[in-house]
PDB file of N, CA and C in Angstrom:
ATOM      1  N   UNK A   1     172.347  27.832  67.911  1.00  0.00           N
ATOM      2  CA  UNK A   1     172.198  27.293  66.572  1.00  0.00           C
ATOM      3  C   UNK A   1     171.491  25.945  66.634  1.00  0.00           C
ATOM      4  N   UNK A   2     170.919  25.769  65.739  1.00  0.00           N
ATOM      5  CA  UNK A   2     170.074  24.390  65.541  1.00  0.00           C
ATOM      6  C   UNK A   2     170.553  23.568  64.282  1.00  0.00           C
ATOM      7  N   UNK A   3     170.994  21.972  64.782  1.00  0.00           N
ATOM      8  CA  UNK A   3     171.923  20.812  64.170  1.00  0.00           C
ATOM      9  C   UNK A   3     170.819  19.879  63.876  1.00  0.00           C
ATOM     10  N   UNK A   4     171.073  19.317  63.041  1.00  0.00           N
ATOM     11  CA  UNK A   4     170.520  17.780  62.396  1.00  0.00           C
ATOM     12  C   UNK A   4     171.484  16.826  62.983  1.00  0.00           C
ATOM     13  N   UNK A   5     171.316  16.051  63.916  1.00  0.00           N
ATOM     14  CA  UNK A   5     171.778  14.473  63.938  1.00  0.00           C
ATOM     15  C   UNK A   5     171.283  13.680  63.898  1.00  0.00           C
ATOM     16  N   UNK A   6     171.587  13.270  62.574  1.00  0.00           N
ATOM     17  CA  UNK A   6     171.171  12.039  61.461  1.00  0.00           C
ATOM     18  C   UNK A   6     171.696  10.411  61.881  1.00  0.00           C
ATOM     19  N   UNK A   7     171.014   9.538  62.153  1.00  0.00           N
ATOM     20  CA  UNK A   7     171.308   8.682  62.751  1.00  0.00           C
ATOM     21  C   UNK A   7     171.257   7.267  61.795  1.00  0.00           C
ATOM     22  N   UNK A   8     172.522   6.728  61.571  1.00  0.00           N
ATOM     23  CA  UNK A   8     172.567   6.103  60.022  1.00  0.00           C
ATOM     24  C   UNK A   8     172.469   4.594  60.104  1.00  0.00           C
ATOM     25  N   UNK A   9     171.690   3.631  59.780  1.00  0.00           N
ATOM     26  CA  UNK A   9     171.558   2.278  60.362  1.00  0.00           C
ATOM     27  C   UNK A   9     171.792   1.223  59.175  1.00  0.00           C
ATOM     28  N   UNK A  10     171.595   0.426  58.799  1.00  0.00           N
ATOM     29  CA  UNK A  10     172.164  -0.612  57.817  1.00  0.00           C
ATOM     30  C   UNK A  10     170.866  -1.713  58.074  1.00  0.00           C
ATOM     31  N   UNK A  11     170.261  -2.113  58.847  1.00  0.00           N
ATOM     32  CA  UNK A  11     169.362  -2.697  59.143  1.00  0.00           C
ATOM     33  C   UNK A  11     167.834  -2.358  59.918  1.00  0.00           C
ATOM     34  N   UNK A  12     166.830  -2.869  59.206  1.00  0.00           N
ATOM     35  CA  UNK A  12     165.667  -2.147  59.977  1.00  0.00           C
ATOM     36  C   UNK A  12     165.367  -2.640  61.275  1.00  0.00           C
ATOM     37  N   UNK A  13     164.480  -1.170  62.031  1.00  0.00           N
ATOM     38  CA  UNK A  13     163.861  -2.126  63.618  1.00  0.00           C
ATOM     39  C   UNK A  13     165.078  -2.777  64.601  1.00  0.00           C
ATOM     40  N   UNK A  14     165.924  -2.519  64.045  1.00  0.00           N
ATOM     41  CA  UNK A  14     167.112  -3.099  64.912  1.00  0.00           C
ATOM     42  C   UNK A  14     167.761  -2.952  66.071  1.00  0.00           C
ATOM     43  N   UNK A  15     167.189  -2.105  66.604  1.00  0.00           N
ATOM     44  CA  UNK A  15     167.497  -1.308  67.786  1.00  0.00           C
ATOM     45  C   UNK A  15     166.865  -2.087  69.121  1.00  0.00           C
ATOM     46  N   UNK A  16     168.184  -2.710  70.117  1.00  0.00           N
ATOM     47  CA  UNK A  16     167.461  -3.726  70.822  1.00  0.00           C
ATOM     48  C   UNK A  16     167.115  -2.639  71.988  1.00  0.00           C
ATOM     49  N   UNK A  17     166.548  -3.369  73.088  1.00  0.00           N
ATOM     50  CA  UNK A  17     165.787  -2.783  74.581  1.00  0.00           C
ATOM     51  C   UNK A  17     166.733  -1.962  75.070  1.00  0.00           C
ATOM     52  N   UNK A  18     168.198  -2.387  75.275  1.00  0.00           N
ATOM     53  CA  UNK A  18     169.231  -1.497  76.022  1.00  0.00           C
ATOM     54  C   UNK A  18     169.205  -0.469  74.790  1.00  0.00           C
ATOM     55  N   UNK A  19     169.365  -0.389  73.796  1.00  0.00           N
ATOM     56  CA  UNK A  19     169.504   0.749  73.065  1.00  0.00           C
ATOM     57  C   UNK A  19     168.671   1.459  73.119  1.00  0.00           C
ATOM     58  N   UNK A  20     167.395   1.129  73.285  1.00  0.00           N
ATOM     59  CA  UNK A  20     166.612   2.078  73.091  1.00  0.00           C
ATOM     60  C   UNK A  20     166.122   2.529  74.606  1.00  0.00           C
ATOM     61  N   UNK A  21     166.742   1.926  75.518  1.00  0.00           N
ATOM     62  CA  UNK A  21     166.854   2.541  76.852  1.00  0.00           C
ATOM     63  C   UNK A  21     167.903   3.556  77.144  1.00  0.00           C
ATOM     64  N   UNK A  22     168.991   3.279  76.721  1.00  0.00           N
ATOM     65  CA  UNK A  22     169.896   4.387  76.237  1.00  0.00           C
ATOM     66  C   UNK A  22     169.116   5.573  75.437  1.00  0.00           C
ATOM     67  N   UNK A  23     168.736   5.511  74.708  1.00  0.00           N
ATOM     68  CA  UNK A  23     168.189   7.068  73.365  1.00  0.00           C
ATOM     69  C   UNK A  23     167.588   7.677  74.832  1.00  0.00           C
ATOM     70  N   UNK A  24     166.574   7.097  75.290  1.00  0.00           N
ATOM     71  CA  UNK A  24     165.961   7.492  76.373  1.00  0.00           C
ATOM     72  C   UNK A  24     166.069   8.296  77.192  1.00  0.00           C
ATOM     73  N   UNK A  25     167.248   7.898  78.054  1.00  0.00           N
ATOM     74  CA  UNK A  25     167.890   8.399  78.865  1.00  0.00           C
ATOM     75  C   UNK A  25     168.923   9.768  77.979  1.00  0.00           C
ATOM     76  N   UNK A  26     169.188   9.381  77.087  1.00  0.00           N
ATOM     77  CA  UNK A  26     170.065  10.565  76.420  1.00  0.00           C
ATOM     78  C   UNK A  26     169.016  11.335  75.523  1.00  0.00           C
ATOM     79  N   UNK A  27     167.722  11.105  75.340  1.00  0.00           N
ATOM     80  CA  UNK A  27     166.531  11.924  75.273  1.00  0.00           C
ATOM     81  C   UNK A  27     166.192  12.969  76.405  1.00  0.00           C
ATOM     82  N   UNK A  28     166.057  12.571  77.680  1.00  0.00           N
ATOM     83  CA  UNK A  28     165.972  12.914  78.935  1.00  0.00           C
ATOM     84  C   UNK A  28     167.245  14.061  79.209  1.00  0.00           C
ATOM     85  N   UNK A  29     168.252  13.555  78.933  1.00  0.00           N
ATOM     86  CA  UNK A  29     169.375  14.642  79.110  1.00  0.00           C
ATOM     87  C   UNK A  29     169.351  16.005  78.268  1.00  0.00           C
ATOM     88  N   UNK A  30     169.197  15.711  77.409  1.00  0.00           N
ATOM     89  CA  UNK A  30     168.534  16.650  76.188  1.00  0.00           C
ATOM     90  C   UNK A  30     167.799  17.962  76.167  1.00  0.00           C
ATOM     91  N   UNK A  31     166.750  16.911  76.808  1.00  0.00           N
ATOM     92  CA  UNK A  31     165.537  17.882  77.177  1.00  0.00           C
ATOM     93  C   UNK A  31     166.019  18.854  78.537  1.00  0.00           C
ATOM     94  N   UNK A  32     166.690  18.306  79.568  1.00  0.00           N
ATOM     95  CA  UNK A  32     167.226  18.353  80.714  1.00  0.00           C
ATOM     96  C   UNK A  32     167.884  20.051  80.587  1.00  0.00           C
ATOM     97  N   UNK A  33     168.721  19.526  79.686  1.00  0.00           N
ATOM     98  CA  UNK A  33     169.863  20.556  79.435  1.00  0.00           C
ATOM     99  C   UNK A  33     169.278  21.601  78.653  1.00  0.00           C
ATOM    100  N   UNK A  34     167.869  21.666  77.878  1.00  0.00           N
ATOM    101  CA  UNK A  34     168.056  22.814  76.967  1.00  0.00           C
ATOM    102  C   UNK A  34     168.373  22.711  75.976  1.00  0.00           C
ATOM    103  N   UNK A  35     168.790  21.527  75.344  1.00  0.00           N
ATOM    104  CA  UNK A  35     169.045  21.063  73.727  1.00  0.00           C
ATOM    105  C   UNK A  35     168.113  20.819  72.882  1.00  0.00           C
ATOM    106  N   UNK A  36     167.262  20.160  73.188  1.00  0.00           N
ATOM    107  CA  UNK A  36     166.209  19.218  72.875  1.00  0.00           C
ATOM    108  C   UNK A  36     165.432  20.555  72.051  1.00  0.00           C
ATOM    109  N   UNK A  37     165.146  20.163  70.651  1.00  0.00           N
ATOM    110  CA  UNK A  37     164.202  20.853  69.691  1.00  0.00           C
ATOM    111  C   UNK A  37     163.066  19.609  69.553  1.00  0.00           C
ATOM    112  N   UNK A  38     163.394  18.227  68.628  1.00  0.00           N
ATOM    113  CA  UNK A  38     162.536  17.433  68.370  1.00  0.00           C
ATOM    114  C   UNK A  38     163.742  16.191  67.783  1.00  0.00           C
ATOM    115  N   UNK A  39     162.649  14.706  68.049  1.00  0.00           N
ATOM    116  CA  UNK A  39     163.721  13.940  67.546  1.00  0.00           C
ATOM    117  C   UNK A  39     162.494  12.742  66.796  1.00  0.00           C
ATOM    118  N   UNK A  40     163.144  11.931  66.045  1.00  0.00           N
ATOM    119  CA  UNK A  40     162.177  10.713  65.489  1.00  0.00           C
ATOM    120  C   UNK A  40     163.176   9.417  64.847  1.00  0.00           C
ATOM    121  N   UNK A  41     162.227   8.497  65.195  1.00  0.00           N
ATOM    122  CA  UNK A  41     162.648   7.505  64.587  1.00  0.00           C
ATOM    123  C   UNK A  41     161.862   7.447  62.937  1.00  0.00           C
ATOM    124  N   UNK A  42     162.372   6.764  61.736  1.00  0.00           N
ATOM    125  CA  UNK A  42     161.842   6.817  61.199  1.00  0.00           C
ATOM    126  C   UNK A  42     161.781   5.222  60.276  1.00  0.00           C
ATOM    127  N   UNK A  43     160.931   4.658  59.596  1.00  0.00           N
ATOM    128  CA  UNK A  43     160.852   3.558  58.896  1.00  0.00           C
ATOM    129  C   UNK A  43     161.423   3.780  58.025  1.00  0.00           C
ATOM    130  N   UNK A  44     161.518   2.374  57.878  1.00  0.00           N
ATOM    131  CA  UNK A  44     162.062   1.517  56.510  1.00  0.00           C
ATOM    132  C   UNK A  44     162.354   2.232  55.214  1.00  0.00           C
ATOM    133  N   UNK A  45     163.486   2.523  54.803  1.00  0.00           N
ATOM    134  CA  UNK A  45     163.210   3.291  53.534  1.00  0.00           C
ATOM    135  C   UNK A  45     162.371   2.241  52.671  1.00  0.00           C
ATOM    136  N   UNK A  46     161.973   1.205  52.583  1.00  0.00           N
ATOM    137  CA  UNK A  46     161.584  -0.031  51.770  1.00  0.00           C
ATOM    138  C   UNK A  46     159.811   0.321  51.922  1.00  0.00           C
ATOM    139  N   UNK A  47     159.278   1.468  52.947  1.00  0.00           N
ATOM    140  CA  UNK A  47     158.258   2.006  52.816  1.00  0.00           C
ATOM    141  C   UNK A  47     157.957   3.359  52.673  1.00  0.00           C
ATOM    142  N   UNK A  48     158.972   3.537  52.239  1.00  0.00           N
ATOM    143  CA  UNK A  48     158.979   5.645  51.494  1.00  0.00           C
ATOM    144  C   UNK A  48     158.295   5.256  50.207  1.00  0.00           C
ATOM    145  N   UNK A  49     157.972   6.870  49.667  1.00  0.00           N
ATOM    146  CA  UNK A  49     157.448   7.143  48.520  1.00  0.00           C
ATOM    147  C   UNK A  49     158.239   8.332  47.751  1.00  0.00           C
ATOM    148  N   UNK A  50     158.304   8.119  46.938  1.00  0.00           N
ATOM    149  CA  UNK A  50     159.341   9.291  46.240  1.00  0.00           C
ATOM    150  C   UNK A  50     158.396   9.782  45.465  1.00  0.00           C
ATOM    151  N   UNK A  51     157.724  11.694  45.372  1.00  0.00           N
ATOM    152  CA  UNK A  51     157.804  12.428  44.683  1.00  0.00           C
ATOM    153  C   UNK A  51     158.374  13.333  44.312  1.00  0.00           C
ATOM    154  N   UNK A  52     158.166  13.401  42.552  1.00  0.00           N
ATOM    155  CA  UNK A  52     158.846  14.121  41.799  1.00  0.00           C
ATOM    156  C   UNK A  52     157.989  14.985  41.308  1.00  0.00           C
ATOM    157  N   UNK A  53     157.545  16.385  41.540  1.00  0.00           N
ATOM    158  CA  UNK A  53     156.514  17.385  40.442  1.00  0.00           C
ATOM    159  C   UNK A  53     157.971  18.563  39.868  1.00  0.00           C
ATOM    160  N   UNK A  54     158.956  17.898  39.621  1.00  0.00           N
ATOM    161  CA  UNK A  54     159.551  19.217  38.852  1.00  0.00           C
ATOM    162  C   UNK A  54     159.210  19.339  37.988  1.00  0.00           C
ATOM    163  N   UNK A  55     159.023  20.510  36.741  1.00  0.00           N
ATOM    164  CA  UNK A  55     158.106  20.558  35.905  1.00  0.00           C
ATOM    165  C   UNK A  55     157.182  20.330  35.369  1.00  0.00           C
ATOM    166  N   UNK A  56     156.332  19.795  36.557  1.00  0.00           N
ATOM    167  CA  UNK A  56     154.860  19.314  36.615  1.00  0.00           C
ATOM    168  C   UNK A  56     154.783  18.129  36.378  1.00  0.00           C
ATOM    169  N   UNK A  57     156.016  17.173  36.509  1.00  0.00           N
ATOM    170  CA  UNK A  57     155.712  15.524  36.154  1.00  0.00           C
ATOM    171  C   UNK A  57     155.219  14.952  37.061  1.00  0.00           C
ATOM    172  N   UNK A  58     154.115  14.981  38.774  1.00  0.00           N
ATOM    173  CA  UNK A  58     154.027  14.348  38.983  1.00  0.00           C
ATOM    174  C   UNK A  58     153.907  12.758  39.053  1.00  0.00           C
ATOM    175  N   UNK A  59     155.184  12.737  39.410  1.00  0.00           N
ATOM    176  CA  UNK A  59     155.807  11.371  39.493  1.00  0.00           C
ATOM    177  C   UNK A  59     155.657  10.707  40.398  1.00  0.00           C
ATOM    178  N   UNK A  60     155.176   9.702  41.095  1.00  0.00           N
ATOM    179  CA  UNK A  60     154.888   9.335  42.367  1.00  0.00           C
ATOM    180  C   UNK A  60     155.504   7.850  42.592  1.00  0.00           C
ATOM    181  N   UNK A  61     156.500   7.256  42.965  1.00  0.00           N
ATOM    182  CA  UNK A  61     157.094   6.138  43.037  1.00  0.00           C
ATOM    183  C   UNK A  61     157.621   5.396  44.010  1.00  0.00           C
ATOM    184  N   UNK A  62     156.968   4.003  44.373  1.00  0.00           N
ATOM    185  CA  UNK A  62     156.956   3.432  45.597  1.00  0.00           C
ATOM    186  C   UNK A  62     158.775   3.755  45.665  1.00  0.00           C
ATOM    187  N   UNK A  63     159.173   3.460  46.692  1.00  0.00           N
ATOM    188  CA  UNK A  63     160.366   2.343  47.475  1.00  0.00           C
ATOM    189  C   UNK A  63     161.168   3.822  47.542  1.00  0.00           C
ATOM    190  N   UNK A  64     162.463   3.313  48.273  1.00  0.00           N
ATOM    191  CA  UNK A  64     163.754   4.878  48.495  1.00  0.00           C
ATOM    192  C   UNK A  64     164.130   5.446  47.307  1.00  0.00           C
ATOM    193  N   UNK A  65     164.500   6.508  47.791  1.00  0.00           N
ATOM    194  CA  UNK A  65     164.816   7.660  46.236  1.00  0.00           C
ATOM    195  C   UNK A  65     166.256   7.175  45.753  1.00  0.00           C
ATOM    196  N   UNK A  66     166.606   6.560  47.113  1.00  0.00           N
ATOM    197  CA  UNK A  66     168.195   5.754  46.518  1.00  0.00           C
ATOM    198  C   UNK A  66     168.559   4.483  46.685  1.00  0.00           C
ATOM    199  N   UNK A  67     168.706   3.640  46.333  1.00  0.00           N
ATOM    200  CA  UNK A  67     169.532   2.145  46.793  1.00  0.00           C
ATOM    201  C   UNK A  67     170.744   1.948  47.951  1.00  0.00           C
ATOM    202  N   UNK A  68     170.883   1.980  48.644  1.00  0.00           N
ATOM    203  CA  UNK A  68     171.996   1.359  49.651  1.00  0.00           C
ATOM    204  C   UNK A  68     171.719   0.962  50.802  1.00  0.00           C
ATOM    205  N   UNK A  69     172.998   0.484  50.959  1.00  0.00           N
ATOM    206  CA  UNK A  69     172.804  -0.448  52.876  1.00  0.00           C
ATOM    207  C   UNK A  69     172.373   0.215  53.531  1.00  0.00           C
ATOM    208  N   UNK A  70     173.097   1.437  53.717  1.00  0.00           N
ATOM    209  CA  UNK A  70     172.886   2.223  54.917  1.00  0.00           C
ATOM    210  C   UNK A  70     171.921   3.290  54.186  1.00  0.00           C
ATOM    211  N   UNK A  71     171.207   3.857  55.460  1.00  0.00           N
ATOM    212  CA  UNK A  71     170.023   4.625  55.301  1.00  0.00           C
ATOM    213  C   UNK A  71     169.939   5.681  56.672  1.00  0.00           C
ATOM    214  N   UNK A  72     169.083   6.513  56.508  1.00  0.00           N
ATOM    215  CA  UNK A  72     168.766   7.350  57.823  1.00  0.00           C
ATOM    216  C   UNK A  72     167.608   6.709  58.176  1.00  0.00           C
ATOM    217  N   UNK A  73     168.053   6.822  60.217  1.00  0.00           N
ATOM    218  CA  UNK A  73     166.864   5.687  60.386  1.00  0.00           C
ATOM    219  C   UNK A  73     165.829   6.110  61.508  1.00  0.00           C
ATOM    220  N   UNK A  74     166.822   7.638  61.745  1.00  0.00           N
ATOM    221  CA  UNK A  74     166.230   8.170  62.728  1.00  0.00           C
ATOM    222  C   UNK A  74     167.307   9.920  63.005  1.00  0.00           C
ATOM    223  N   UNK A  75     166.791  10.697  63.705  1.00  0.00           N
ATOM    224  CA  UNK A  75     167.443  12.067  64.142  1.00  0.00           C
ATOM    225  C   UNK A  75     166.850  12.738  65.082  1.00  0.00           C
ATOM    226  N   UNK A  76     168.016  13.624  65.428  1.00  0.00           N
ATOM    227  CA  UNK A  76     167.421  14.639  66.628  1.00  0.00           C
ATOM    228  C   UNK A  76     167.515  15.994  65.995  1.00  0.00           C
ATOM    229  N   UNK A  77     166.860  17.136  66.719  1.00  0.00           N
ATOM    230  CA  UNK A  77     166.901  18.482  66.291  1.00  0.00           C
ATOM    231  C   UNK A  77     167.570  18.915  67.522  1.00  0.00           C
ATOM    232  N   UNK A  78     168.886  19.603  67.676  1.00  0.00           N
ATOM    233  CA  UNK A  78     168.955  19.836  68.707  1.00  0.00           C
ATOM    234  C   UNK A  78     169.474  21.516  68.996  1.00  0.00           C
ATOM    235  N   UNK A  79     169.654  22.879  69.605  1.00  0.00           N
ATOM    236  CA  UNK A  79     169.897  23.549  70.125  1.00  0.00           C
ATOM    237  C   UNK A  79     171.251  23.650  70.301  1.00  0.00           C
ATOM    238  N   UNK A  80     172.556  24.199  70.282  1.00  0.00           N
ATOM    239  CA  UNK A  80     173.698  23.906  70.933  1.00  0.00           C
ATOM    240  C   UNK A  80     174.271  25.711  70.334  1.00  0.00           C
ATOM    241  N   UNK A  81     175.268  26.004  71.613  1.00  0.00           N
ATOM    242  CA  UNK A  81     175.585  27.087  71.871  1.00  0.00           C
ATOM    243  C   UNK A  81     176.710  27.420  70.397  1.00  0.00           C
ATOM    244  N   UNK A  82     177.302  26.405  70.333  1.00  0.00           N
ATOM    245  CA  UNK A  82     178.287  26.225  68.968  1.00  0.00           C
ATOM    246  C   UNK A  82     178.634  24.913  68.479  1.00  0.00           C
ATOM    247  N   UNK A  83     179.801  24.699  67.442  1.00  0.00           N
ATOM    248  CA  UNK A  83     180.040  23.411  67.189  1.00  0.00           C
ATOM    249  C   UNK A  83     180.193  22.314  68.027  1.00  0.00           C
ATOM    250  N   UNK A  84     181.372  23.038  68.778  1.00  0.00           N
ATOM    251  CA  UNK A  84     182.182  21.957  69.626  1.00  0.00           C
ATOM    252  C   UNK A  84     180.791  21.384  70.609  1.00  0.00           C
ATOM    253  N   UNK A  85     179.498  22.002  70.716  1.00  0.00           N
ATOM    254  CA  UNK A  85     178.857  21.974  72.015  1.00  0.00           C
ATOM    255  C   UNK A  85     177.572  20.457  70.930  1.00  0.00           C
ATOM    256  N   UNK A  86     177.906  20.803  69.803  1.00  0.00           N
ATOM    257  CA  UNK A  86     176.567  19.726  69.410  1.00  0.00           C
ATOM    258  C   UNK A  86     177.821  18.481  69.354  1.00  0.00           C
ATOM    259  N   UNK A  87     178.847  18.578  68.632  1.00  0.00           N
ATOM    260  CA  UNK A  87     180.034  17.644  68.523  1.00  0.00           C
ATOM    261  C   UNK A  87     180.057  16.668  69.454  1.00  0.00           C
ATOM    262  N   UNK A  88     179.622  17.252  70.355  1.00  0.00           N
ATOM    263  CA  UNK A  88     179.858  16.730  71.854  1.00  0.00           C
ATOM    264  C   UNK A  88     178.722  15.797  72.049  1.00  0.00           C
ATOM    265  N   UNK A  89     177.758  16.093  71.975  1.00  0.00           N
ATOM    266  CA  UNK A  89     176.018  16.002  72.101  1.00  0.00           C
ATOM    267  C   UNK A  89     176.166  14.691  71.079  1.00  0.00           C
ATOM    268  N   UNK A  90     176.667  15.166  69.684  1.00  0.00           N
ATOM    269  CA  UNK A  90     176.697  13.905  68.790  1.00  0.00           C
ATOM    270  C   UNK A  90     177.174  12.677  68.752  1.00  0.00           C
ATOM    271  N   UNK A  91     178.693  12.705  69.600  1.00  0.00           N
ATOM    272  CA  UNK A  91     178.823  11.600  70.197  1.00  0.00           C
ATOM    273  C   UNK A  91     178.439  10.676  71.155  1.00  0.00           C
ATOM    274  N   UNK A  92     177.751  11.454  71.903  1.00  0.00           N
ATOM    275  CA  UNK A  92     177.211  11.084  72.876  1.00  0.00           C
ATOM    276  C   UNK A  92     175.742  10.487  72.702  1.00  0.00           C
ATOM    277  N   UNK A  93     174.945  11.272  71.520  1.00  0.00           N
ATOM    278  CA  UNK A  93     173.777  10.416  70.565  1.00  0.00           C
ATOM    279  C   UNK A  93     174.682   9.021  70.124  1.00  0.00           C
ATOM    280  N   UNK A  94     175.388   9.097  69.675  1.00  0.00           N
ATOM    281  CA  UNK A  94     175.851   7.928  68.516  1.00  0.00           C
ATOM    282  C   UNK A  94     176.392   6.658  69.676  1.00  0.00           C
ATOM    283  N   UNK A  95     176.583   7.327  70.971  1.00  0.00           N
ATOM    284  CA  UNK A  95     176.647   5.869  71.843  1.00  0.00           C
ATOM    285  C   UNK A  95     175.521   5.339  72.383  1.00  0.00           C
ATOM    286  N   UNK A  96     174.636   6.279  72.550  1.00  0.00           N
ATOM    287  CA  UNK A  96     173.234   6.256  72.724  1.00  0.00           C
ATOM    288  C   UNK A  96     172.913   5.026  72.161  1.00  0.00           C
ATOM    289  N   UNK A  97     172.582   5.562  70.992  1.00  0.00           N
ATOM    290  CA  UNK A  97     171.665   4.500  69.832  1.00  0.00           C
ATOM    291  C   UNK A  97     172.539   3.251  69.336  1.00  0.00           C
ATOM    292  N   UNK A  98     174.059   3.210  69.726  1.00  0.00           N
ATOM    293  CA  UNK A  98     174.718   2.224  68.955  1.00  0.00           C
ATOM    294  C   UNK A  98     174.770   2.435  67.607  1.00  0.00           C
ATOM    295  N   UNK A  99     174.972   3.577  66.960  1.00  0.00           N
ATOM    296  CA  UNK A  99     174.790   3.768  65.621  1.00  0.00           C
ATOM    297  C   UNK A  99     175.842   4.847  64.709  1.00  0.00           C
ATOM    298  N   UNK A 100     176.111   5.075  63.738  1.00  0.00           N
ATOM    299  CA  UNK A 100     176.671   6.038  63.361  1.00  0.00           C
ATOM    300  C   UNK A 100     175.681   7.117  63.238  1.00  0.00           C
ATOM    301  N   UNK A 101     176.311   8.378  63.366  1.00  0.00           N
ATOM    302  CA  UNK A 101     175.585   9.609  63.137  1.00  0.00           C
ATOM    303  C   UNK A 101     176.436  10.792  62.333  1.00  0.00           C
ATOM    304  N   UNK A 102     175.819  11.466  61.659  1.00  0.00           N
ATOM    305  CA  UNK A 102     176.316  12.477  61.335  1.00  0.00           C
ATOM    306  C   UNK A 102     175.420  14.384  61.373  1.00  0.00           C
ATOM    307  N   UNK A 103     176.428  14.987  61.996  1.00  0.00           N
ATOM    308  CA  UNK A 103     175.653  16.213  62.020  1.00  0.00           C
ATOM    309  C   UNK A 103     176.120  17.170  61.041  1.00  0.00           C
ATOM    310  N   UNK A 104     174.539  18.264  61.341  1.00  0.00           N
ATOM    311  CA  UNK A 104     174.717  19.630  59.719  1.00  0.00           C
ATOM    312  C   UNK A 104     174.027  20.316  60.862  1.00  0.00           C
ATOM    313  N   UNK A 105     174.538  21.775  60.602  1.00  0.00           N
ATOM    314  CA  UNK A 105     174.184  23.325  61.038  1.00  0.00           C
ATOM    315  C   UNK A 105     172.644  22.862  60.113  1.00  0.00           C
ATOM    316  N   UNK A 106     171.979  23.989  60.504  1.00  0.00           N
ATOM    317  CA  UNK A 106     170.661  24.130  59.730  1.00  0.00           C
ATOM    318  C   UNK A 106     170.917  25.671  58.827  1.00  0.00           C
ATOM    319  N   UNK A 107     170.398  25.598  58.023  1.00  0.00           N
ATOM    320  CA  UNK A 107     171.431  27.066  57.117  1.00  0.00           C
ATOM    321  C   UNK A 107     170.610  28.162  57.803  1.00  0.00           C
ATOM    322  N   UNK A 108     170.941  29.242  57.866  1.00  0.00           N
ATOM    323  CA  UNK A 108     170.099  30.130  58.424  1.00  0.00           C
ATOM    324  C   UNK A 108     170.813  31.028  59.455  1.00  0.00           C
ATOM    325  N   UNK A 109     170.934  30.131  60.326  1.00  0.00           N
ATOM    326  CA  UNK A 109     171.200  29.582  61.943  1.00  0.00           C
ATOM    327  C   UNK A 109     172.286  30.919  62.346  1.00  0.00           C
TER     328      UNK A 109
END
């Protein structure tokens, strides 16, 4: 089955050298093991764009589709045999990065 771990941050760019030597190395394991689908960091919600064409309103509007502290700031795609096996994987992301994370099945799956 293939998981979303969503990696939830409160501040941008914040991620110092050991952390991101950590993702690294728990990037490396990843791949290692057979988990590894795809992963990204991602910017600033303060440089998203929100469109809207439901009923043809193209709507096009700078900044996040929502207001708050915390934001997604980054994720992995990962592979795992069952729950308990990404559960595992997820904690082990979330010491990684120094960050909270949260995971989702991908529907389908």
């Amino acid at each position: 089955m293939k998981y979303l771990i969503s990696v939830i941050d409160d501040q941008s760019n914040s991620a110092t050298g050991d952390e991101m030597a950590a993702i690294d190395v728990f990037n490396e394991r990843l791949q290692s093991e057979g988990h590894w689908v795809f992963a990204g960091g991602l910017g600033s919600p303060f440089n998203a764009t929100v469109i809207d064409n439901r009923g043809g309103a193209n709507l096009i509007t700078d900044g996040p589709f929502i207001v708050s502290r915390e934001y997604l700031a980054g994720f992995w795609i990962i592979n795992a045999s069952d729950l308990d096996v990404a559960l595992k994987l997820a904690v082990d992301g979330s010491k990684a990065c120094n960050r909270k994370v949260e995971i989702r099945p991908f529907l389908g799956e």
